[in-house]
Every structure is written in structure tokens, then in C-alpha cells.
C-alpha atoms as a PDB file:
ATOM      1  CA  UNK A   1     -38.883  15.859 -18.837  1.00  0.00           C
ATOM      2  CA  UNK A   2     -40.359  12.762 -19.163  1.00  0.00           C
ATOM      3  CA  UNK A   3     -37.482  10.632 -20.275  1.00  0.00           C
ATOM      4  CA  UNK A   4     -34.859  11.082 -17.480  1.00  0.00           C
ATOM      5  CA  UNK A   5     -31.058   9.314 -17.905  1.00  0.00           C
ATOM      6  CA  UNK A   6     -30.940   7.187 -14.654  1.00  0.00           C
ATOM      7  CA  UNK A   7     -27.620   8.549 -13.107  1.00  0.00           C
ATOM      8  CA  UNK A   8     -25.059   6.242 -10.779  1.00  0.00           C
ATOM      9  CA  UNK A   9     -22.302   7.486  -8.808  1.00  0.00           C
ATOM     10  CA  UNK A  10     -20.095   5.267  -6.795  1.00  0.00           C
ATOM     11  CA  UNK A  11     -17.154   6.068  -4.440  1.00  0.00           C
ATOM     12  CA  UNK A  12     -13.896   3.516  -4.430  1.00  0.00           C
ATOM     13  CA  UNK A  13     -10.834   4.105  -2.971  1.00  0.00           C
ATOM     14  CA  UNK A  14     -10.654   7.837  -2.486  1.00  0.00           C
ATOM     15  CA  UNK A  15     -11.202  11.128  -0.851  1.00  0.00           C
ATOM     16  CA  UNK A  16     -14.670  11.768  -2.364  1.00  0.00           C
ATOM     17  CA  UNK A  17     -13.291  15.144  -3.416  1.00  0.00           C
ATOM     18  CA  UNK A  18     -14.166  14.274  -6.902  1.00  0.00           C
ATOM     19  CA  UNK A  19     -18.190  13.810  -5.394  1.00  0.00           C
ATOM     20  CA  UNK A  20     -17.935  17.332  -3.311  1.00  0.00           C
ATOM     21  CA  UNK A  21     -16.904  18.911  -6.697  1.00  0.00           C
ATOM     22  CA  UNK A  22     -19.337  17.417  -8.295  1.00  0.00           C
ATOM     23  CA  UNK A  23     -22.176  18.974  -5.734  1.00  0.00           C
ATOM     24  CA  UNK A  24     -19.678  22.733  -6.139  1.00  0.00           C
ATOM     25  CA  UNK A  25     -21.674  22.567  -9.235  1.00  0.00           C
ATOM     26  CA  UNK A  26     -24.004  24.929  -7.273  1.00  0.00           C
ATOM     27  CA  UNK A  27     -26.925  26.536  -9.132  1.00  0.00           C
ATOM     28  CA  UNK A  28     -25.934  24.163 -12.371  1.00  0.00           C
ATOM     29  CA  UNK A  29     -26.934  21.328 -10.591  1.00  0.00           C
ATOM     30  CA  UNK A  30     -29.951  22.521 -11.338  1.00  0.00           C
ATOM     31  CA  UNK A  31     -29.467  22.132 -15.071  1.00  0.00           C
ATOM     32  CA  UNK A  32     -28.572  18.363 -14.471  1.00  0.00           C
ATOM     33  CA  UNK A  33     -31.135  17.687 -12.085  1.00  0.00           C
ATOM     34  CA  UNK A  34     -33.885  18.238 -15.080  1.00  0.00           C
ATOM     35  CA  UNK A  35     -32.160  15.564 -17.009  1.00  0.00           C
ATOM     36  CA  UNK A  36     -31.661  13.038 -14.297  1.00  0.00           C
ATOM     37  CA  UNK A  37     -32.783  10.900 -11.712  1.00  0.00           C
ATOM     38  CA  UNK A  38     -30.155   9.758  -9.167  1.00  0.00           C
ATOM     39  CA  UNK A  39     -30.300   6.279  -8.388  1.00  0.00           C
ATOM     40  CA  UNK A  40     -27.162   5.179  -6.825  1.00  0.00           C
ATOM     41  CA  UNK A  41     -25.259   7.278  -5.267  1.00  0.00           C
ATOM     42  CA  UNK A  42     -23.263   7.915  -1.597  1.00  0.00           C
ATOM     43  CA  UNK A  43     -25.179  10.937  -1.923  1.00  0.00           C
ATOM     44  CA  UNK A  44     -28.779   8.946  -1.702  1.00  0.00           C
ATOM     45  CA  UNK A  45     -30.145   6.698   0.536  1.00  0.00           C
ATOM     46  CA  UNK A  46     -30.225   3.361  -2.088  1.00  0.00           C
ATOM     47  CA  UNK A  47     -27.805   0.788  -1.635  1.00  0.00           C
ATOM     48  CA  UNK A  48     -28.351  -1.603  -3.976  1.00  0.00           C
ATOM     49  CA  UNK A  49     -27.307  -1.011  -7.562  1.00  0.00           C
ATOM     50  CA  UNK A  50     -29.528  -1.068 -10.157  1.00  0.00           C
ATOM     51  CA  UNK A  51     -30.269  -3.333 -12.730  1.00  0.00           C
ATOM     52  CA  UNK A  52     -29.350  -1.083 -15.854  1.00  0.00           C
ATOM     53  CA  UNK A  53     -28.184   2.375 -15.325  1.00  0.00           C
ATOM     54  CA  UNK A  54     -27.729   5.142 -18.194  1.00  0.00           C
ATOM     55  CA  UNK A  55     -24.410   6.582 -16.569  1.00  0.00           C
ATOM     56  CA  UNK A  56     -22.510   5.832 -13.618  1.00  0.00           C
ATOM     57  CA  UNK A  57     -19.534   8.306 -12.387  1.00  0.00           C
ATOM     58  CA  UNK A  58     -16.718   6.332 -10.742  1.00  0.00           C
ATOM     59  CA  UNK A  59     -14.210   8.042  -8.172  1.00  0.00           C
ATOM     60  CA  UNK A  60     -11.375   6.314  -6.407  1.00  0.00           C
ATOM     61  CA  UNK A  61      -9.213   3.468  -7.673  1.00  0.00           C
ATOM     62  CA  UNK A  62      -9.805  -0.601  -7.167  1.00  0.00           C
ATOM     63  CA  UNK A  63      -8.144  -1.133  -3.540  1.00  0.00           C
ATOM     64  CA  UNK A  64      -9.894  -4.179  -2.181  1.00  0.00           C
ATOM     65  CA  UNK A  65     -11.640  -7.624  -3.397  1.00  0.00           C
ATOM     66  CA  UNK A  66     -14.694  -5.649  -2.840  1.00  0.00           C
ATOM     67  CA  UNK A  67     -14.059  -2.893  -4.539  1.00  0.00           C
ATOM     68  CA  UNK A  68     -12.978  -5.295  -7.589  1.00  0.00           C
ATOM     69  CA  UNK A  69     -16.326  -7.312  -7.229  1.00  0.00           C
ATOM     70  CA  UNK A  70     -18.430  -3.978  -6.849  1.00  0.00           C
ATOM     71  CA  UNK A  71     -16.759  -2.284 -10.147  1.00  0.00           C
ATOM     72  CA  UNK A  72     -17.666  -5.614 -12.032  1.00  0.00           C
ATOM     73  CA  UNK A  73     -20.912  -5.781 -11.513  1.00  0.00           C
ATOM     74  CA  UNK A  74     -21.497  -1.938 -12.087  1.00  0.00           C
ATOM     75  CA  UNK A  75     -19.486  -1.948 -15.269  1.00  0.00           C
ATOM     76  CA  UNK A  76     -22.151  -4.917 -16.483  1.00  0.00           C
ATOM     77  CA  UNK A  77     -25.067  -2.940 -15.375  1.00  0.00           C
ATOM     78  CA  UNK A  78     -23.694  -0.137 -17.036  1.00  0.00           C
ATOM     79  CA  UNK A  79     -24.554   1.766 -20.326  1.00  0.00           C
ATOM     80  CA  UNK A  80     -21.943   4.455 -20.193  1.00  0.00           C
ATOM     81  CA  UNK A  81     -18.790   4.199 -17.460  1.00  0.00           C
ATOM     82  CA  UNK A  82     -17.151   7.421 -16.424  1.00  0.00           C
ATOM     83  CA  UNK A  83     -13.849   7.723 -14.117  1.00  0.00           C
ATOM     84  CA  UNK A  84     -14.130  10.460 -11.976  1.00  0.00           C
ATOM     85  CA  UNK A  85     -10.910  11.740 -11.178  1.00  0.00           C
ATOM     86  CA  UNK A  86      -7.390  10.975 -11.162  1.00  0.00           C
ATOM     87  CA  UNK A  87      -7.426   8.025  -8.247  1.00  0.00           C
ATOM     88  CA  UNK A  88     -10.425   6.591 -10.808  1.00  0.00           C
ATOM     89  CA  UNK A  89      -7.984   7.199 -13.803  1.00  0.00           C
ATOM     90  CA  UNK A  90      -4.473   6.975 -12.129  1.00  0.00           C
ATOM     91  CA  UNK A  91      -4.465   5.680  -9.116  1.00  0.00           C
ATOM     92  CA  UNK A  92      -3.061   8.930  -7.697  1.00  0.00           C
ATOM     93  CA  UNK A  93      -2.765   9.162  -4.267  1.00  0.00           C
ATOM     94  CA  UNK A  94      -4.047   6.595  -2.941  1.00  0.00           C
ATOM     95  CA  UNK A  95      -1.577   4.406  -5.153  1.00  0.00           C
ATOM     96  CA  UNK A  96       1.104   5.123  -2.994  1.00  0.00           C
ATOM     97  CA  UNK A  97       0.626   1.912  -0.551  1.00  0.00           C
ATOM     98  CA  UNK A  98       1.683  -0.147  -4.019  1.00  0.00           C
ATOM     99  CA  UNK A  99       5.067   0.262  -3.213  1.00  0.00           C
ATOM    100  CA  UNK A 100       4.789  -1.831  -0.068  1.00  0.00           C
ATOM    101  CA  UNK A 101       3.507  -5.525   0.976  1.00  0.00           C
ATOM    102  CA  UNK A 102      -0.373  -5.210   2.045  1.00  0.00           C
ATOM    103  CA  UNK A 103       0.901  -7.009   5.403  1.00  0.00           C
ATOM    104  CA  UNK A 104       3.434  -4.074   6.262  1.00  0.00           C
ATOM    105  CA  UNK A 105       0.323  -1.621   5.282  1.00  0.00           C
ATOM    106  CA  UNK A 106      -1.490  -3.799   7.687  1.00  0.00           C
ATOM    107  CA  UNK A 107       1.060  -4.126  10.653  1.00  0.00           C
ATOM    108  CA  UNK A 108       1.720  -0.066  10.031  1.00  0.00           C
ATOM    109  CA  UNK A 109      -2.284   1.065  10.175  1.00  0.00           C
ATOM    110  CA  UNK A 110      -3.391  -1.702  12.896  1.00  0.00           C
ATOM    111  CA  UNK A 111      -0.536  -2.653  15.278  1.00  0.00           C
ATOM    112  CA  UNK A 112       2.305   0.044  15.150  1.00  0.00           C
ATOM    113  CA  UNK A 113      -0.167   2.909  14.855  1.00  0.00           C
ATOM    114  CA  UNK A 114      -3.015   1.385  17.406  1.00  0.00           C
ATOM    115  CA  UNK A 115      -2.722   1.515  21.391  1.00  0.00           C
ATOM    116  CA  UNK A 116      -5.737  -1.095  21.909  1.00  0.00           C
ATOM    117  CA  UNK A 117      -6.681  -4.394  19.839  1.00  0.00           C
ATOM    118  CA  UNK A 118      -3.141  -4.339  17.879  1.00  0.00           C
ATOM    119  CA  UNK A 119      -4.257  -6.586  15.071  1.00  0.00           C
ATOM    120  CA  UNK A 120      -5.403  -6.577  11.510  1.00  0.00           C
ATOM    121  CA  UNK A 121      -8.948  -6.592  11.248  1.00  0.00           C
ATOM    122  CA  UNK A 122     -10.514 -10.632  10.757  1.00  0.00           C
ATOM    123  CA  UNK A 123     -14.034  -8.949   8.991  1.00  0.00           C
ATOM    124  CA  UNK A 124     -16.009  -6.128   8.098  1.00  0.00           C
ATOM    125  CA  UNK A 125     -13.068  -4.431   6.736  1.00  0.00           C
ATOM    126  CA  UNK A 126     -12.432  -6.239   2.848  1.00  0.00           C
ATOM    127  CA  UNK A 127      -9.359  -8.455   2.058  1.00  0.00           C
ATOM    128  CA  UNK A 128      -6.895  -5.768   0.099  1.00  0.00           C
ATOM    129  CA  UNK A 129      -5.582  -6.639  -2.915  1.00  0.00           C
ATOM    130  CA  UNK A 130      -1.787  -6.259  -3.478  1.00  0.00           C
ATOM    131  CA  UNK A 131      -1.743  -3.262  -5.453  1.00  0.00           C
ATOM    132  CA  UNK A 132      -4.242  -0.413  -6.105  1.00  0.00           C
ATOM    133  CA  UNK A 133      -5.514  -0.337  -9.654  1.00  0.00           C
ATOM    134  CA  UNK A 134      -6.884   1.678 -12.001  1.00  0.00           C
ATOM    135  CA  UNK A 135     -10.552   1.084 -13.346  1.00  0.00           C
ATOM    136  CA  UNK A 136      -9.783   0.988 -16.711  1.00  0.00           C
ATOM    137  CA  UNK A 137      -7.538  -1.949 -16.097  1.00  0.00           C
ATOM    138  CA  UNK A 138     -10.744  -4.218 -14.290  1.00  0.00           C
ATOM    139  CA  UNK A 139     -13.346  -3.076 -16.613  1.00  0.00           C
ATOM    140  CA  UNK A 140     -13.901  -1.639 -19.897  1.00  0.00           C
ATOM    141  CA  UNK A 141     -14.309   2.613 -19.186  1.00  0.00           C
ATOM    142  CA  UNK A 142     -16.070   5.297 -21.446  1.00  0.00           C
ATOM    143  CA  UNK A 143     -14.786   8.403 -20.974  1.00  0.00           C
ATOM    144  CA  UNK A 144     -12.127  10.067 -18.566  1.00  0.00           C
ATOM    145  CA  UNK A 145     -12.317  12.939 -16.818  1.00  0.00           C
ATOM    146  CA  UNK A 146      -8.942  13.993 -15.269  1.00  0.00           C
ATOM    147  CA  UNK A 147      -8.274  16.347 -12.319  1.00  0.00           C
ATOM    148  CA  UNK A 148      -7.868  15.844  -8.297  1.00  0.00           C
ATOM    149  CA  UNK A 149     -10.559  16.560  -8.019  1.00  0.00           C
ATOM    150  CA  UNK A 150     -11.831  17.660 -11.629  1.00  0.00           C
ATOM    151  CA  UNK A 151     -13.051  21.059 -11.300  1.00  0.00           C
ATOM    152  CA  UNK A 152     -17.342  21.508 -11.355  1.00  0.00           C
ATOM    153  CA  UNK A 153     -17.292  23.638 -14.603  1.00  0.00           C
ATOM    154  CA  UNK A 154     -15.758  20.780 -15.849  1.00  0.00           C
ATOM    155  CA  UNK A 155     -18.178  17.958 -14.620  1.00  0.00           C
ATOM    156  CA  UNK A 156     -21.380  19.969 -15.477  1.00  0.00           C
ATOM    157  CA  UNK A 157     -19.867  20.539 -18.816  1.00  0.00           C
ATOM    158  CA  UNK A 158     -19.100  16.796 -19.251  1.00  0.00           C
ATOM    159  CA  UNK A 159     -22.307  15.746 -18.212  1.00  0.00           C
ATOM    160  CA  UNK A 160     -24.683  18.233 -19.964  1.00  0.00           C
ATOM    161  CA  UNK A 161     -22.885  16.983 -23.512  1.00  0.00           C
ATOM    162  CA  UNK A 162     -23.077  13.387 -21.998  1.00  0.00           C
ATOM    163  CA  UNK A 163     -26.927  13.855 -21.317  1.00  0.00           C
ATOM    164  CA  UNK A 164     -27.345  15.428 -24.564  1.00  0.00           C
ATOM    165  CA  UNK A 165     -25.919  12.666 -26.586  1.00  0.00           C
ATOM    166  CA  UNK A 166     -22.818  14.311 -27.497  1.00  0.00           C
ATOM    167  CA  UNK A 167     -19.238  13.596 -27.011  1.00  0.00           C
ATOM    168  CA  UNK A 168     -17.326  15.114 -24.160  1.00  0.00           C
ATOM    169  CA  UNK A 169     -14.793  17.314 -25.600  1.00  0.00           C
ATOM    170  CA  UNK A 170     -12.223  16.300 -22.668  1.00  0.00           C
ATOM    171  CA  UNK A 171      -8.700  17.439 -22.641  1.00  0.00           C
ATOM    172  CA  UNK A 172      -6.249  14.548 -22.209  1.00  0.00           C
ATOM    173  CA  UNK A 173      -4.268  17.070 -19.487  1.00  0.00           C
ATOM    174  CA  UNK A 174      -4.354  15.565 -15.914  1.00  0.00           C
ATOM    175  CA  UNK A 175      -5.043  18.948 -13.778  1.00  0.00           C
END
């Protein structure tokens, strides 16, 4: 096919079960691969966005600055935006630190749980914001595609009719 849709995935704040069902896709992966070409992705080596992308899939809510800056900037480069999941869509688990101050998550995960170097982390590890958000409230979003993790009949079905130029028939049920 000469005419591939350049494909992103990207990984926020979750458990990347939504990217592990999206590889159960087994042999249909094979039916996507035709149409695609992967070019961001935790499941590739590039780690740079691209300038324009066709589709990007988006799993895990908007937990840190950097997650915030890095959703902004793939929303403008962009065509189509997908959340992947519930934690994309929801939240969902990983919401459940929004109940509490980030520096009592902080004094919990780094000084009550550590035996050595009892202290939040000064860098490498990005500035939390105070609650986790959804995607759709930082940027503009496409289509959803519920589930925890969506199941892979689901995704390959939502992508072929994606790749195709059709619209996903997705139900609004969270599964």
C-alpha cells in the first residue's frame, strides 16, 4: 500500500494495559500493519514526535506538567486524537491520588515508604500536578474508546473503520 496512515501511540499515566491489548490483537495486527506505519510509539525505538501524524492512540490520564506539555504538543501535531482506555477517558485508577495533597502522595511514596534517601525527588522525576485529569479536558479528543483495558477485538475493529475513513461505531458503555 503505498499510502500508509502514519500511526502514534503514546503512554501517560497508566498501566499500559490498554498498549498490551492493543498488541493481543495477534494475527489482526497483521491487517493493521498493511495500513500503517508506526512512528511513535513505546513500542518503537523513536522518541521524538513527529511533525504531523494521521492518528495517535492515547492511554493513561494527564498526571504531571510533563505529561500536560507532552499531550499539547501531540494534540497540535495531531490529525485524529484517540483515548485509549478508561485512565485516557476517566481517569480511572490512577485518579485515585486526587483525593489527597500531591505533598502527602509525596511524603507517602518517598519518605514513609523508603528506607534510604527519604525525600521527594529534586529532578528527573516531573513536578505533579494537583489532580489527575482526563485528556479530553487539556485537549480537544476524537473519538473514545472505553474499557480497562478495551478489549483487542475492539481496538482492531476501531482502527480498521478509522483507517478506512469510516466512523467508529463505539458503544458509549465503559467495560
Amino acid at each position: 500500500m503505498a499510502n500508509k496512515i502514519t500511526l502514534a501511540t503514546v503512554w501517560l499515566d497508566g498501566c499500559s494495559g490498554c498498549h498490551m491489548s492493543f498488541l493481543d490483537m495477534d494475527a489482526a495486527l497483521l491487517d493493521v500493519t498493511d495500513k500503517i506505519d508506526l512512528v511513535y510509539s513505546p513500542l518503537v525505538d523513536n522518541k521524538i514526535f513527529p511533525d504531523m501524524v494521521d492518528l495517535t492512540l492515547v492511554e493513561g490520564g494527564v498526571s504531571s506538567v510533563d505529561d500536560r506539555n507532552k499531550i499539547i504538543k501531540i494534540r497540535q501535531h495531531t490529525r485524529l486524537l484517540v483515548c485509549l482506555g478508561d485512565c485516557a477517558i476517566t481517569g480511572n485508577v490512577p485518579a485515585m491520588r486526587n483525593r489527597y495533597p500531591v505533598e502527602a502522595i509525596q511524603a507517602r511514596a518517598y519518605i514513609e515508604n523508603a528506607d534510604v534517601n527519604q525525600k521527594p525527588p529534586q529532578q528527573i522525576v516531573p513536578d505533579l500536578l494537583t489532580k489527575l485529569q482526563p485528556v479530553h479536558t487539556v485537549v480537544k479528543v476524537d473519538h473514545f474508546l472505553p474499557g480497562c483495558p478495551p478489549p483487542a477485538p475492539l481496538i482492531r475493529d476501531v482502527l480498521l473503520a478509522l483507517l478506512n475513513g469510516q466512523t467508529p461505531q463505539i458503544s458509549p458503555r465503559f467495560g
